[in-house]
N, C-alpha and C. Protein backbone atom coordinates (compact mmCIF):
# COMPACT_ATOMS: atom_id res chain seq x y z
N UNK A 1 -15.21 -60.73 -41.15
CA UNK A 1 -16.64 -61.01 -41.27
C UNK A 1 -16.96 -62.30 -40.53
N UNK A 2 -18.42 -62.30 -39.90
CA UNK A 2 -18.76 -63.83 -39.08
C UNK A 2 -20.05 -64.08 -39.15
N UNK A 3 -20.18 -65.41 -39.11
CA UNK A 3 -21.89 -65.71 -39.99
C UNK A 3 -22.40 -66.47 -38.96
N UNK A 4 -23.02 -65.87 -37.78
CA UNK A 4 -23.90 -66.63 -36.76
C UNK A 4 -25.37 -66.52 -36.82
N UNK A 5 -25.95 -68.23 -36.74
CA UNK A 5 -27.20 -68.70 -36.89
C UNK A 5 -27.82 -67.76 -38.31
N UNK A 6 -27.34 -67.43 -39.22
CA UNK A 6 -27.46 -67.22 -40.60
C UNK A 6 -27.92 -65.78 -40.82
N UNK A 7 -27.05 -65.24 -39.83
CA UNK A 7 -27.01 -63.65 -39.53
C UNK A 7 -25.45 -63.49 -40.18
N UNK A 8 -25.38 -62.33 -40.68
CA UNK A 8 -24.13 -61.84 -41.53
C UNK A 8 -23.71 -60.56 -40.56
N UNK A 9 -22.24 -60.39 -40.81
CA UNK A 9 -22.05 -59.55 -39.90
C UNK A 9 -20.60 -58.97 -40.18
N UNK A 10 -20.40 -57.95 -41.07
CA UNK A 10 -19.27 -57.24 -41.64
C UNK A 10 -18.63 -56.02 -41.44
N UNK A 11 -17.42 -55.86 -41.04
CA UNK A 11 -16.91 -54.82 -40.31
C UNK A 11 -15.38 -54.78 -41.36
N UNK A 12 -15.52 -54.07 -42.42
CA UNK A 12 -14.00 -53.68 -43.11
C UNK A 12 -13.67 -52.56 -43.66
N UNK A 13 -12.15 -52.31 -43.96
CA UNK A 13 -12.23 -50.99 -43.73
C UNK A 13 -11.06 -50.82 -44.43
N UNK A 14 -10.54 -50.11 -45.93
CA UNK A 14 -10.19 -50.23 -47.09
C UNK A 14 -9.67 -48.57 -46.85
N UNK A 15 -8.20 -48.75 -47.07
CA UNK A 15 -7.58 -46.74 -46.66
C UNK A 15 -6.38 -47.13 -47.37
N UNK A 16 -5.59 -46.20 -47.60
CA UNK A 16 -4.17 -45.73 -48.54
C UNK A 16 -3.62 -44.91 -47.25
N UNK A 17 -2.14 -45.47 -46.90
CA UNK A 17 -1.95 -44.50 -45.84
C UNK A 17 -0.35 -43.97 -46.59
N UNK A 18 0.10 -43.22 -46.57
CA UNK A 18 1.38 -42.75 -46.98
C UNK A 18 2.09 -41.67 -45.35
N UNK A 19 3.65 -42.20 -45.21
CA UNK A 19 4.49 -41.49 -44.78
C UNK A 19 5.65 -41.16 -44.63
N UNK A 20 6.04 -40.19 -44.73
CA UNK A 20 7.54 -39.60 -44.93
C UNK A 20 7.65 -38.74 -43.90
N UNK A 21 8.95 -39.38 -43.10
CA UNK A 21 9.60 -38.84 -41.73
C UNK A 21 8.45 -38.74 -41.03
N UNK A 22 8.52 -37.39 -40.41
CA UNK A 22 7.50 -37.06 -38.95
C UNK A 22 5.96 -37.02 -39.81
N UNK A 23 5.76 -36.67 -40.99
CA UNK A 23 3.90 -36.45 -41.21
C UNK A 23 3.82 -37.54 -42.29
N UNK A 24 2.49 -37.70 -42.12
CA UNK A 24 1.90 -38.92 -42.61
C UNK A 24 -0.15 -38.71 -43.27
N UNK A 25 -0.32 -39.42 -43.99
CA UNK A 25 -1.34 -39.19 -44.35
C UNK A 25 -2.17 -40.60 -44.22
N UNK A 26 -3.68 -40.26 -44.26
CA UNK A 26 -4.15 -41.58 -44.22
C UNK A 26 -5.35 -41.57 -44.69
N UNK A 27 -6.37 -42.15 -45.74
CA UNK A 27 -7.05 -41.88 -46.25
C UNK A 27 -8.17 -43.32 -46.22
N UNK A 28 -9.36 -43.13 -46.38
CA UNK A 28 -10.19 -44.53 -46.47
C UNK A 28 -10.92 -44.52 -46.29
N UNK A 29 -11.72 -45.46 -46.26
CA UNK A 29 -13.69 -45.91 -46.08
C UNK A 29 -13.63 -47.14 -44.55
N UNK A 30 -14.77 -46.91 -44.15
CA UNK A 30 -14.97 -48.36 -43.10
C UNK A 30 -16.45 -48.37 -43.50
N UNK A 31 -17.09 -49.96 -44.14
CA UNK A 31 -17.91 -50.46 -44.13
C UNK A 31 -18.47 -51.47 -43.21
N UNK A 32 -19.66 -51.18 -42.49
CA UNK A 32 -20.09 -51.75 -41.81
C UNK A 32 -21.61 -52.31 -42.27
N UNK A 33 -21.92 -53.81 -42.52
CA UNK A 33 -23.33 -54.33 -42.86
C UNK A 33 -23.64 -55.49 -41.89
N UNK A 34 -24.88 -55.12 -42.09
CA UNK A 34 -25.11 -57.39 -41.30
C UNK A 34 -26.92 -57.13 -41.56
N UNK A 35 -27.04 -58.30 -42.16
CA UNK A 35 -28.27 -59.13 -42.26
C UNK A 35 -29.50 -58.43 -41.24
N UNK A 36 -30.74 -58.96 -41.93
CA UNK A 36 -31.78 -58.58 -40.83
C UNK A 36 -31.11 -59.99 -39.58
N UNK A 37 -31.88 -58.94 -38.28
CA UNK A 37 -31.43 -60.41 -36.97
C UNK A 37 -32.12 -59.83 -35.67
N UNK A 38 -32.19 -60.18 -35.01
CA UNK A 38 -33.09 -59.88 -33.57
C UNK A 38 -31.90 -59.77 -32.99
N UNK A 39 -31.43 -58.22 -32.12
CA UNK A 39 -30.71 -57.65 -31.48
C UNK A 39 -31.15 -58.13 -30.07
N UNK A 40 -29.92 -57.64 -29.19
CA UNK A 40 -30.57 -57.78 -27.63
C UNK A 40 -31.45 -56.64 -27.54
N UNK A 41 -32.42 -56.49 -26.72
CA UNK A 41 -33.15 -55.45 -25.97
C UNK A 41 -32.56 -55.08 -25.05
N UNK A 42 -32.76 -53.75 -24.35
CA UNK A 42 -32.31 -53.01 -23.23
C UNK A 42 -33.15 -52.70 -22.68
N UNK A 43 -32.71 -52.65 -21.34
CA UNK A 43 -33.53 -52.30 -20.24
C UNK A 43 -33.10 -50.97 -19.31
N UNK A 44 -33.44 -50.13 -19.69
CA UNK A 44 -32.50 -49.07 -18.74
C UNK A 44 -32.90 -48.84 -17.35
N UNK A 45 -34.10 -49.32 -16.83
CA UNK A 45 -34.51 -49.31 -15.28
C UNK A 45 -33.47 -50.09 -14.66
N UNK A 46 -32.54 -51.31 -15.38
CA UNK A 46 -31.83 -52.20 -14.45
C UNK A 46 -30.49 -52.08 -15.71
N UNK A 47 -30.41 -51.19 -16.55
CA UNK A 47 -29.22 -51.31 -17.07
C UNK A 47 -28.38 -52.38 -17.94
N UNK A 48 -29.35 -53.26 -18.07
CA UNK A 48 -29.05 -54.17 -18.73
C UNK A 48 -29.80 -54.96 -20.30
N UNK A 49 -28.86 -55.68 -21.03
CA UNK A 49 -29.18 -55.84 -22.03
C UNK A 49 -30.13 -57.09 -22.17
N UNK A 50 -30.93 -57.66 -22.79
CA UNK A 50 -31.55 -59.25 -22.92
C UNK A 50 -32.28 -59.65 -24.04
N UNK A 51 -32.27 -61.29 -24.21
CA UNK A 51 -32.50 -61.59 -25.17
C UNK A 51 -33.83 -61.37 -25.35
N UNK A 52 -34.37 -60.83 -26.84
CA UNK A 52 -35.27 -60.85 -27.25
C UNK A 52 -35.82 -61.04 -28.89
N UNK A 53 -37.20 -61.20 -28.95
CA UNK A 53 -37.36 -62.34 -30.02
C UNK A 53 -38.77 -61.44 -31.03
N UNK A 54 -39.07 -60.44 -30.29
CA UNK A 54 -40.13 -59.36 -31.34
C UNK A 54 -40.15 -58.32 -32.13
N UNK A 55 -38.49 -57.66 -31.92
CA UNK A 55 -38.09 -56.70 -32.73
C UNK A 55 -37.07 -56.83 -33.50
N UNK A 56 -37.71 -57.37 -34.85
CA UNK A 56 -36.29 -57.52 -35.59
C UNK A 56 -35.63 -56.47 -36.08
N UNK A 57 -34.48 -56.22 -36.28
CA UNK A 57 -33.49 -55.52 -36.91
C UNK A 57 -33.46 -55.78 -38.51
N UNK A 58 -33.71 -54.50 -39.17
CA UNK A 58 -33.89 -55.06 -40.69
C UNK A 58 -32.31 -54.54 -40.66
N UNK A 59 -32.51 -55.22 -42.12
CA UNK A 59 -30.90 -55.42 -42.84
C UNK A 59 -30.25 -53.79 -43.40
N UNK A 60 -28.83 -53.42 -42.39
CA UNK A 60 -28.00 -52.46 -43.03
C UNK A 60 -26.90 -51.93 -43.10
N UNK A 61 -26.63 -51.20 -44.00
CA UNK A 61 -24.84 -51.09 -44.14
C UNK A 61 -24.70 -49.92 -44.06
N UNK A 62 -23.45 -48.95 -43.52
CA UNK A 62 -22.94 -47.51 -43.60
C UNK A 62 -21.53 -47.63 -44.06
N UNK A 63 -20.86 -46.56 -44.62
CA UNK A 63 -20.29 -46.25 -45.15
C UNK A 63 -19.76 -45.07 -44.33
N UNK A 64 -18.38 -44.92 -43.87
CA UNK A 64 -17.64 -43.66 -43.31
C UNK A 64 -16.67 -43.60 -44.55
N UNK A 65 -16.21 -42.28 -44.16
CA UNK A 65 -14.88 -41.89 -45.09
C UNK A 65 -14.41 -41.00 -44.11
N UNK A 66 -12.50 -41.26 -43.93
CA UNK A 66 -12.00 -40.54 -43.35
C UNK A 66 -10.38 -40.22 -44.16
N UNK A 67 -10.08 -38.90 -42.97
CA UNK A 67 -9.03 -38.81 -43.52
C UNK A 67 -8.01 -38.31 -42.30
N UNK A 68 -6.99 -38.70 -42.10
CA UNK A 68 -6.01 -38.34 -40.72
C UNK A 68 -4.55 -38.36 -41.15
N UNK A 69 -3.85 -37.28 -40.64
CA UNK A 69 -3.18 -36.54 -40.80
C UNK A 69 -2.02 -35.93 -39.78
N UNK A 70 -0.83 -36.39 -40.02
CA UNK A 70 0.18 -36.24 -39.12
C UNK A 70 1.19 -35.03 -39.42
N UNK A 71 1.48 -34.11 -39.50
CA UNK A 71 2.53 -33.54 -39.57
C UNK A 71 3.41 -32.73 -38.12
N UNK A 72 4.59 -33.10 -38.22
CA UNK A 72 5.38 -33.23 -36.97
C UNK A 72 4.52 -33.15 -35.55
N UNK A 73 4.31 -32.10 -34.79
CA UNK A 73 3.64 -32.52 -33.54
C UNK A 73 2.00 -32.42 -33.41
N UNK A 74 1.65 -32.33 -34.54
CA UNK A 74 0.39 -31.68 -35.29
C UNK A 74 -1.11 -32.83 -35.67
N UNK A 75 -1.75 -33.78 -35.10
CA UNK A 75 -2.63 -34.88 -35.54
C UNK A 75 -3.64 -34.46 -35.84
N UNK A 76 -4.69 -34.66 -37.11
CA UNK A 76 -5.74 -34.36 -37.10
C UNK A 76 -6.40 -35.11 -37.72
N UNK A 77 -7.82 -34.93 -37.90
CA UNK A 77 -8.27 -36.06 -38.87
C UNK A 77 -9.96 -35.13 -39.42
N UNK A 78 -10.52 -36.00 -40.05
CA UNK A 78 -11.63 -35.53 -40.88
C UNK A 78 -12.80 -36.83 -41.23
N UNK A 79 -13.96 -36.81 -40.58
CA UNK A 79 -14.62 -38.10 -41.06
C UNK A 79 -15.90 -38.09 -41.30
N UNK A 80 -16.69 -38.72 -42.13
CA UNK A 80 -18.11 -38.19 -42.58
C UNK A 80 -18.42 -39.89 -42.18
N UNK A 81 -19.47 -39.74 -41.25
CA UNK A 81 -19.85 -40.98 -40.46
C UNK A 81 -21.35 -40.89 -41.33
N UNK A 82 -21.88 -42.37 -41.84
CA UNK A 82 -22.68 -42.57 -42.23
C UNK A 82 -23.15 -42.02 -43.99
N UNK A 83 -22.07 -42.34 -44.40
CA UNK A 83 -21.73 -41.28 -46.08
C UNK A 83 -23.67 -41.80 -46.71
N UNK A 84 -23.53 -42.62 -46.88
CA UNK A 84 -24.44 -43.32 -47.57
C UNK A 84 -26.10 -43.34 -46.96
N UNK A 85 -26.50 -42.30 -46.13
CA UNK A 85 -27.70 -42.29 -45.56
C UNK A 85 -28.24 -41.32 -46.33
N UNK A 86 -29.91 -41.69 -46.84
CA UNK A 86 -30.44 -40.62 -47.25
C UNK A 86 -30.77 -39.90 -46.48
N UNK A 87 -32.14 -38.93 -46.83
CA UNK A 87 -32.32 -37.95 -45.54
C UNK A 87 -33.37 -38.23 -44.67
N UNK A 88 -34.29 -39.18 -44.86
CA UNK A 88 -35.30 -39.69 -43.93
C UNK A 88 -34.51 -41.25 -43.30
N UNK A 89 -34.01 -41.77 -43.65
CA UNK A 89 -33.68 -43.03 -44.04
C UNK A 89 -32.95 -43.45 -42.43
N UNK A 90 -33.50 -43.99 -41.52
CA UNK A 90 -32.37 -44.32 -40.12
C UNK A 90 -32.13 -45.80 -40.04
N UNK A 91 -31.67 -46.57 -38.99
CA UNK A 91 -31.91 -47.66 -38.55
C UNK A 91 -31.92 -47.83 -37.32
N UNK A 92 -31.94 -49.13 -36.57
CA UNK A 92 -31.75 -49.36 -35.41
C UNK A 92 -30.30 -50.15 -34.84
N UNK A 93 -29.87 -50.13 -33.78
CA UNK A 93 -28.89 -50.88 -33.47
C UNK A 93 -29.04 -51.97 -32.13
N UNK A 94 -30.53 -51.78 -31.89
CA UNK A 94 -30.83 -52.19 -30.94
C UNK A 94 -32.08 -51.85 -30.78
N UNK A 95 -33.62 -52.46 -30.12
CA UNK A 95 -35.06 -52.18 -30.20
C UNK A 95 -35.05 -50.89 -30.06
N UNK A 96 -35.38 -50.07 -30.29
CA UNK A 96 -36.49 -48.32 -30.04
C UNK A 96 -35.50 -47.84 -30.05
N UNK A 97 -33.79 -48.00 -30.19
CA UNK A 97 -32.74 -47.26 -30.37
C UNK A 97 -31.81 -46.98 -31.51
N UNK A 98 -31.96 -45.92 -31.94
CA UNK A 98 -31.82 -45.99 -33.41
C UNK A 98 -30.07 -45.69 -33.49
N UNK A 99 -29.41 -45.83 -34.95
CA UNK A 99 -28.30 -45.83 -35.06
C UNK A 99 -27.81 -44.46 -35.22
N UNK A 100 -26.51 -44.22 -35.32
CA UNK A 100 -26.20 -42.50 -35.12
C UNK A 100 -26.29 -42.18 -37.28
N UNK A 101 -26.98 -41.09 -36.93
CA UNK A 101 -27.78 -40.13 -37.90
C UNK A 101 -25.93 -40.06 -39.21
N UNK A 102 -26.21 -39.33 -40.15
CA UNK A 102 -24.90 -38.56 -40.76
C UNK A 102 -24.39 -37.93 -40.10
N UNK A 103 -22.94 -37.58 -39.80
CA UNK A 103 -22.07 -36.81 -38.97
C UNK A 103 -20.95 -36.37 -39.42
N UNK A 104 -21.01 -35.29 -39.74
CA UNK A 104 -19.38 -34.81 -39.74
C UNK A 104 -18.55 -34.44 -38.60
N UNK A 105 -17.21 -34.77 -38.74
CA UNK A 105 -16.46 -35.21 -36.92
C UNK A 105 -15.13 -34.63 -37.76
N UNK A 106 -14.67 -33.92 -36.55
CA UNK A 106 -13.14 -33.47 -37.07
C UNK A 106 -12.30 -33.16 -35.62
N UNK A 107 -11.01 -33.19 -35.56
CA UNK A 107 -10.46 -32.61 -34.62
C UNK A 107 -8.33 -33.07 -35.15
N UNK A 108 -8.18 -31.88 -33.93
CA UNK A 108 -7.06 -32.22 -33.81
C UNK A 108 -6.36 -32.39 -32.31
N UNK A 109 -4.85 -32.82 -32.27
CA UNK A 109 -4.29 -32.90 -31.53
C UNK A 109 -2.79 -32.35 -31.65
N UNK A 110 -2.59 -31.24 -30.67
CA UNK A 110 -1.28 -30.54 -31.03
C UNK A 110 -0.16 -30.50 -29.67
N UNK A 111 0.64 -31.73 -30.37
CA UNK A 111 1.70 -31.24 -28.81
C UNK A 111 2.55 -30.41 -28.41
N UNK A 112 2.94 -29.79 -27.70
CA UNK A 112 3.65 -28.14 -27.47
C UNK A 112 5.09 -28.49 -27.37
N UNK A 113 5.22 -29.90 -26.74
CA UNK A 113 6.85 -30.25 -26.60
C UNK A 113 7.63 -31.10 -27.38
N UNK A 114 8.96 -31.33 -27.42
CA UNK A 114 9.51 -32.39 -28.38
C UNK A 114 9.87 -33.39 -27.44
């Protein structure tokens, strides 16, 4: 966590991982919050970001839960991005650009050789 010009700003992330031999399990939350604060603005005609001082960023936190999963050549995982959003409810991460919605995300990865 880091506390600039009296902006809060928290990134942690609390999991149980267990493994035996080749598979493995891994389980947990990542919390992310920070204070209301005036983000940079973007400019996409020139691609770039800048300081600005009229759109504040109100104050907010998300909540993921995941879960990933090893067995011998086999990786996968499972994650519900944004647990804690109601259903109107968004934010921003930046002026007129809002943060990513609830998501469920899954995949795997399977290697063919030893």
């Amino acid at each position: 966590c880091e506390n600039t010009k009296g902006s809060f700003i928290c990134h942690c992330q609390l999991g149980y991982s267990v493994k035996k031999g080749p598979q493995g399990v891994q389980v947990g939350f990542n919390v992310h919050a920070k204070t209301r604060y005036f983000a940079l603005g973007y400019a996409p005609e020139i691609q770039q970001f800048y300081l600005q001082d009229e759109f504040p960023i109100d104050e907010f936190y998300t909540v993921d839960a995941f879960l990933n999963m090893q067995i011998n050549n086999l990786s996968a995982f499972v994650k519900m991005t944004n647990l804690n959003q109601q259903q109107d409810n968004g934010y921003f991460i930046t002026p007129y650009y809002p943060g990513v919605r609830q998501t469920f995300d899954f995949g795997a990865r399977w290697l063919f050789y030893d």
